[in-house]
Protein backbone atom coordinates (compact mmCIF):
# COMPACT_ATOMS: atom_id res chain seq x y z
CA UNK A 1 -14.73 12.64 15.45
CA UNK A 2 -14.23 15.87 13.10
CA UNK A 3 -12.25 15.17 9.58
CA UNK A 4 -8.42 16.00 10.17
CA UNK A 5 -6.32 18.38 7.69
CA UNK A 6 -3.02 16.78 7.90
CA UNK A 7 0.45 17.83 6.12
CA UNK A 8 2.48 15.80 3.97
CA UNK A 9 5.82 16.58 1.99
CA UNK A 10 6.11 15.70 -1.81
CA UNK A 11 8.53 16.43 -3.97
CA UNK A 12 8.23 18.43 -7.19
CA UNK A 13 9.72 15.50 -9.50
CA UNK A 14 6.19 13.93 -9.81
CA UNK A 15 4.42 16.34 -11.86
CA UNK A 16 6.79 15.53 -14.52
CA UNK A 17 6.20 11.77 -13.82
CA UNK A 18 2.83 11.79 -13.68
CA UNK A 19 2.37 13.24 -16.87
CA UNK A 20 4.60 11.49 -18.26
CA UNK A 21 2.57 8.30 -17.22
CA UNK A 22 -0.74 9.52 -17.77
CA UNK A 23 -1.32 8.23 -21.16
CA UNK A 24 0.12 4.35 -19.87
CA UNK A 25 -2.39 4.94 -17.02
CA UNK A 26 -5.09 5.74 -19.31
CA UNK A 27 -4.80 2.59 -20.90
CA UNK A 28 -4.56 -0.23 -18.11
CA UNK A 29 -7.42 -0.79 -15.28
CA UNK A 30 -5.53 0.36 -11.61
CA UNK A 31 -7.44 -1.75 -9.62
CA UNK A 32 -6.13 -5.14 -7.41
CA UNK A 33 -7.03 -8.48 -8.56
CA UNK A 34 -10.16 -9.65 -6.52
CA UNK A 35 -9.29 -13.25 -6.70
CA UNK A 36 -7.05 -14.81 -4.73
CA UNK A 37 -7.53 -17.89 -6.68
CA UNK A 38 -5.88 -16.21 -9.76
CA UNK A 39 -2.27 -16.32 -8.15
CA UNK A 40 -0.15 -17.07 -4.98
CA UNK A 41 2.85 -16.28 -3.06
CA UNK A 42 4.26 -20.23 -3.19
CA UNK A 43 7.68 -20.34 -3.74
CA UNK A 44 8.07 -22.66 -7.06
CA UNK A 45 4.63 -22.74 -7.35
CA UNK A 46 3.21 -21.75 -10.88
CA UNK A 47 1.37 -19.05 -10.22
CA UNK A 48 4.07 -17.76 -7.68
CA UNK A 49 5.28 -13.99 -8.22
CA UNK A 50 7.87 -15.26 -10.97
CA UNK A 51 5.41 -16.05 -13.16
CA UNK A 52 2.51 -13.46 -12.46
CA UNK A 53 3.40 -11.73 -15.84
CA UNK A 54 2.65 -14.90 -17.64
CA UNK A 55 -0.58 -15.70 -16.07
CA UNK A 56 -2.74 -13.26 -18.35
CA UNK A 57 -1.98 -11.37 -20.93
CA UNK A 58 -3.27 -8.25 -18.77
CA UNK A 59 -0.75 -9.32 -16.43
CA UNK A 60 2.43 -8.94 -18.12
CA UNK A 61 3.65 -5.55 -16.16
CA UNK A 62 4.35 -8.10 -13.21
CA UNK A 63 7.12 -9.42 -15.44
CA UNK A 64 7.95 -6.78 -18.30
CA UNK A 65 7.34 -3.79 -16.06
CA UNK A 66 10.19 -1.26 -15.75
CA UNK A 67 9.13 0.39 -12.56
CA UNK A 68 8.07 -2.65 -10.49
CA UNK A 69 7.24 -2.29 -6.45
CA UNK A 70 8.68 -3.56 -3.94
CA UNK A 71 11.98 -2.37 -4.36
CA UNK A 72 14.68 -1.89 -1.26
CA UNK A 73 14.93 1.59 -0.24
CA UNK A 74 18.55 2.05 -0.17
CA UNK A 75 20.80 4.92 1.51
CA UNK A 76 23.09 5.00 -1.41
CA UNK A 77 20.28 5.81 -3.61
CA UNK A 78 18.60 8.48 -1.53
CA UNK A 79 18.07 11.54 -2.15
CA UNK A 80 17.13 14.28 0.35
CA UNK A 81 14.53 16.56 -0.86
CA UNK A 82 13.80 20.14 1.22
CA UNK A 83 10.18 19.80 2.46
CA UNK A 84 6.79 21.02 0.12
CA UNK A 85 3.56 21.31 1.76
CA UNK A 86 1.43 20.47 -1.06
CA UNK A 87 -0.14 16.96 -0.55
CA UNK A 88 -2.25 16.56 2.74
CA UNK A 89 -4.31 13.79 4.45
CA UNK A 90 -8.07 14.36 5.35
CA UNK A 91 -9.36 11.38 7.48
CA UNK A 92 -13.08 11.51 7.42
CA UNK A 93 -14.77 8.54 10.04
CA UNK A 94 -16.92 6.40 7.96
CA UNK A 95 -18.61 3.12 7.68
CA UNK A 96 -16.12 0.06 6.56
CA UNK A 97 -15.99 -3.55 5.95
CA UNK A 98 -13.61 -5.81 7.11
CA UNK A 99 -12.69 -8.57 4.48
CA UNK A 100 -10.96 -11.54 4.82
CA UNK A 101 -9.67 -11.94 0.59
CA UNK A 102 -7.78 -14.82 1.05
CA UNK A 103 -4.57 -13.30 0.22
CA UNK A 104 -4.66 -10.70 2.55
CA UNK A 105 -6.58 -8.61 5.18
CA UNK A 106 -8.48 -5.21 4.36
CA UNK A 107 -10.22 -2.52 5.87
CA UNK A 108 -12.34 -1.09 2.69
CA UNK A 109 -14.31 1.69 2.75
CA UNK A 110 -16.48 3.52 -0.02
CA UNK A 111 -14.70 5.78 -2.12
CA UNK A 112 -15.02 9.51 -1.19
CA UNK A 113 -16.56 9.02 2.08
CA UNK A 114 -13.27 7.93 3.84
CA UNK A 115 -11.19 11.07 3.29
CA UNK A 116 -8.15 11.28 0.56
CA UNK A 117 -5.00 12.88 0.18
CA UNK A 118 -3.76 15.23 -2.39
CA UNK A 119 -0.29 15.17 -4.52
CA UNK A 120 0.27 18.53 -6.74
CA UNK A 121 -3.38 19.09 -7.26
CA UNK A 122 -5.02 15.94 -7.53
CA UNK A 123 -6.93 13.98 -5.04
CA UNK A 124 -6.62 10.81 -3.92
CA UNK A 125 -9.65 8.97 -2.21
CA UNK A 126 -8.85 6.47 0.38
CA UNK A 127 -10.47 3.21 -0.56
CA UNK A 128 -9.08 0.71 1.27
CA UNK A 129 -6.36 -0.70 3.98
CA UNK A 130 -4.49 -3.98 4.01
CA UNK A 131 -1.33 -5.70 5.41
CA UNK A 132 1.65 -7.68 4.18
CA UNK A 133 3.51 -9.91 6.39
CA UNK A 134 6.85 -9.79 6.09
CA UNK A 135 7.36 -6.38 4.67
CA UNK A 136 7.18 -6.29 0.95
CA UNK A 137 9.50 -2.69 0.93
CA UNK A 138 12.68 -3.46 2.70
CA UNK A 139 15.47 -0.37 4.02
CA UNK A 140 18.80 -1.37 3.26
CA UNK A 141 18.34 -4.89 2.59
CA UNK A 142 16.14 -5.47 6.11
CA UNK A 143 12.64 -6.94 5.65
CA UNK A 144 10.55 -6.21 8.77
CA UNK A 145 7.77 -8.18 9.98
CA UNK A 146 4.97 -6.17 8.50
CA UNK A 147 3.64 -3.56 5.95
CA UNK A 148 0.40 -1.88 6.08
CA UNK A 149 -0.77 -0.38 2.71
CA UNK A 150 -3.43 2.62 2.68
CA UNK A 151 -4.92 2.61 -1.19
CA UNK A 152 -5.94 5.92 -2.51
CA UNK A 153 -7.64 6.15 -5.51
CA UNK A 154 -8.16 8.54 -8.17
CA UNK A 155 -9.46 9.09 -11.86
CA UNK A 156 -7.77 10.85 -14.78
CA UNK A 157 -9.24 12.35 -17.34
CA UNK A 158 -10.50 9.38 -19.70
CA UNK A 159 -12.27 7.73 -16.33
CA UNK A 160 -9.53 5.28 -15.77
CA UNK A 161 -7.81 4.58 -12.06
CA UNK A 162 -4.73 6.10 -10.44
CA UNK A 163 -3.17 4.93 -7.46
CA UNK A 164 -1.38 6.78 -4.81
CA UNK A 165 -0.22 4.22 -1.73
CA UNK A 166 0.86 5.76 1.66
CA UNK A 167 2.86 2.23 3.33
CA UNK A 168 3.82 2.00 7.21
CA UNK A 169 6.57 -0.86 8.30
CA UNK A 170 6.47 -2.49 11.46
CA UNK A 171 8.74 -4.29 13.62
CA UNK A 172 8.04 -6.33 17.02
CA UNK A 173 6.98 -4.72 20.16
CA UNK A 174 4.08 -3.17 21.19
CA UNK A 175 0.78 -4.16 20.06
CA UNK A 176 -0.83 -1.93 17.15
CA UNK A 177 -3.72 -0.12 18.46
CA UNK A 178 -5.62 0.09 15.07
CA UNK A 179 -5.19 -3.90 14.80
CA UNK A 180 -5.94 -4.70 18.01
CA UNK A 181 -9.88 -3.19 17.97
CA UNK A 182 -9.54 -6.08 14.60
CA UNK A 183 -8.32 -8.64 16.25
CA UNK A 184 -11.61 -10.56 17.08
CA UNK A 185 -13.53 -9.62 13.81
CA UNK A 186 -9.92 -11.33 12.09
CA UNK A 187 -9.91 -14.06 14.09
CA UNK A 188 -13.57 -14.67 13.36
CA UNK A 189 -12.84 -15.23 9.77
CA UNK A 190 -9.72 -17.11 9.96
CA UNK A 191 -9.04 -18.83 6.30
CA UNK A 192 -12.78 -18.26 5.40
CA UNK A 193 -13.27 -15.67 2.39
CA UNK A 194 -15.53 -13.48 4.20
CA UNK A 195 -16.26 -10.08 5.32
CA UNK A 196 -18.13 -8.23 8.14
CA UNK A 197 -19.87 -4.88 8.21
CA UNK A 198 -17.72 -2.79 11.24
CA UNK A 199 -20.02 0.67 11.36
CA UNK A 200 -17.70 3.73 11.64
CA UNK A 201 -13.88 3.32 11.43
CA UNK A 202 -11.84 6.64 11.19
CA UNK A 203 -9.08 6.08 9.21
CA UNK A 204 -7.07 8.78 11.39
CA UNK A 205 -6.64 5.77 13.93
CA UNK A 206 -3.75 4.86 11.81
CA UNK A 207 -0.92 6.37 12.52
CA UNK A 208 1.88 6.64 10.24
CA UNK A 209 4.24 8.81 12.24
CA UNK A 210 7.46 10.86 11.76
CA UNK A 211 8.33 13.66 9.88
CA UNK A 212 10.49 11.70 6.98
CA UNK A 213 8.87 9.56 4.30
CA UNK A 214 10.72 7.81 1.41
CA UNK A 215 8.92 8.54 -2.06
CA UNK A 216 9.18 7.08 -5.92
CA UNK A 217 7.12 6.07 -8.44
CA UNK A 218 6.40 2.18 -8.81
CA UNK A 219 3.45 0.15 -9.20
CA UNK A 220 0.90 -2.29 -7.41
CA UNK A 221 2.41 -5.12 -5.47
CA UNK A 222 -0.37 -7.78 -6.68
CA UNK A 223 -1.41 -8.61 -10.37
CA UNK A 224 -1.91 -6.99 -12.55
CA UNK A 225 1.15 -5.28 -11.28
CA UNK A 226 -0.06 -1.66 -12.90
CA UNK A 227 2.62 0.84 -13.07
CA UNK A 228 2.37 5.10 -12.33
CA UNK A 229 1.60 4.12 -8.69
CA UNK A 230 2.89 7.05 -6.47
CA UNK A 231 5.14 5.24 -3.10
CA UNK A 232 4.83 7.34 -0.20
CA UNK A 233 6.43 5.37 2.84
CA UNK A 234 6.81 6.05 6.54
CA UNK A 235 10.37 6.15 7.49
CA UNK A 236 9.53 5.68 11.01
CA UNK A 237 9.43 2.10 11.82
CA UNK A 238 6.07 1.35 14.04
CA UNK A 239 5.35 -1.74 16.31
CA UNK A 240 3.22 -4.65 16.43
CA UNK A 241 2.76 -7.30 18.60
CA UNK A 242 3.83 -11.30 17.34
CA UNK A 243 0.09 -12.12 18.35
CA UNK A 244 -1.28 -9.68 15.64
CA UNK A 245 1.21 -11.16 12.87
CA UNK A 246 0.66 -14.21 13.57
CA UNK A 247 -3.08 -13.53 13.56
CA UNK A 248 -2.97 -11.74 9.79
CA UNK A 249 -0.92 -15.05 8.88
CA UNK A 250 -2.95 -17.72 10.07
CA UNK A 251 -6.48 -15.87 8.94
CA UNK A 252 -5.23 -16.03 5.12
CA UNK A 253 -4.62 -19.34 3.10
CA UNK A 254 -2.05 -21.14 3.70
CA UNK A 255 -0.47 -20.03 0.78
CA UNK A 256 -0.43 -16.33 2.00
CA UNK A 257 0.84 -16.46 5.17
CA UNK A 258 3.81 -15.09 3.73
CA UNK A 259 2.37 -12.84 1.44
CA UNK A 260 5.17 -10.92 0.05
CA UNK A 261 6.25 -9.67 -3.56
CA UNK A 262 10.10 -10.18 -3.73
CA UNK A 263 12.15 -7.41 -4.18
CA UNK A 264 11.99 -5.43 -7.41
CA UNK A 265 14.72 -4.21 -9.59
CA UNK A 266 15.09 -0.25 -8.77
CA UNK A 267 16.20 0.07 -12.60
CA UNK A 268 17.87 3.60 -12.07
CA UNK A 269 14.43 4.87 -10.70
CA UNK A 270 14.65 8.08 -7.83
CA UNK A 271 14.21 7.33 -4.25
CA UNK A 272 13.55 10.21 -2.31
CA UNK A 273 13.91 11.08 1.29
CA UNK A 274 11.46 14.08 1.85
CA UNK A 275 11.89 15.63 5.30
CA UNK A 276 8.36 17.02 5.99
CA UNK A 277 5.61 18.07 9.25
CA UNK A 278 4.54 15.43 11.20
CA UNK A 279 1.60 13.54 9.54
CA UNK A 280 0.37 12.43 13.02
């Protein structure tokens, strides 16, 4: 299938915020936490989400952080921005691996050969896709029954990572058409810490739908919790099936079938509703 030039909506507040970030970026590493071993979603448990931040010292945005993600997308604290065409997705079909990491599910693929997406100039290469079940984002106080996060990646200009995260939420119904051509390869790993070698995926498959998105600035949902990540969430609410959740719950550990962040203080941050072209 041909690469796809599709049209998103940012707003303009973000080149301010990413410069003002830039130098805190400069000075953390951007990327997830590899080992599931490191931490867990147990409520209680030790290395539970409230105490993430005291885990390692590199850690300690998960519990000192200002701009912390999830947060609850409110309607009292939206604001409605007119549309600007200046970020776009490019989905470019290329060869992925599906891997089980204990604490989640992902779809990974090799940076720069997947496609990226662009906010005020810089690009963002998609590296890798993964999902939450419940929701870690919730509208209005609602947490739905999952989140899938695309990570895009990018450097600045000392070498170090920048994140920009495009999330869909899902409720029951239909089955999800991008999960369901995963569904065996899952299952095959259920609660093992492997991965498998798909061939071609095209990351267009995933739809993300609608023509509003929600947008602020926040920060990874996993340790080490690394702040200046750029939220760009569907506000269309797609479906998937109670088989497939209950599939992405019972091929994690136990401890992860939940796998969650709780709710983040918003902390006066921005929320913004940006009424743009359909992504699709």
């Amino acid at each position: 299938m041909k690469s796809q030039s599709k049209p998103f909506s940012v707003s303009c507040f973000l080149v301010l915020a990413i410069i003002l970030f830039s130098h805190s970026l400069s000075s953390v590493t951007a990327q997830e936490v590899e080992d599931e071993s490191e931490f867990d979603y147990v409520k209680g448990s030790k290395k539970g989400p409230h105490h993430w931040g005291e885990l390692k010292k590199e850690w300690a945005a998960c519990k000192n952080g200002g701009m912390q993600s999830p947060i609850d997308l409110a309607n009292q604290r939206v604001k409605i921005i007119p549309r600007l065409d200046n970020l776009r997705r490019n989905c470019v079909p290329s060869n992925a691996t599906v891997k089980n990491r204990g604490h989640d599910i992902s779809v990974q693929w090799d940076i720069g050969k997947a496609g990226s997406i662009k906010i005020n100039g810089t690009e963002y290469f998609l590296h890798q896709a993964h999902w939450h079940s419940p929701s870690e984002h919730t509208v209005n106080g609602r947490r739905y029954d999952m989140e899938l996060h695309l990570v895009h990646e990018s450097k600045d200009e000392n070498g170090k990572t920048k994140n920009a995260v495009v999330g869909v939420l899902y409720k029951l119904g239909r089955p999800d058409n991008f999960l369901s051509k995963l569904m065996k390869d899952i299952k095959a790993m259920s609660d093992k810490k492997e991965q498998k070698h798909m061939g071609v995926i095209d990351p267009s498959e995933i739809k993300l739908g609608g023509k509003k998105h929600y947008r602020y600035l926040g920060s990874l949902t996993v340790p080490p919790c690394t702040e200046g990540v750029i939220w760009t969430i569907s506000k269309k609410i797609r479906t998937v099936s109670r088989q497939q959740v209950k599939l992405l719950r019972v091929a994690v550990h136990d401890y992860a079938e939940e796998n969650a962040r709780p709710v983040q203080p918003i902390n006066h941050r921005d929320i913004q509703l940006i009424d743009g072209q359909n992504p699709e």
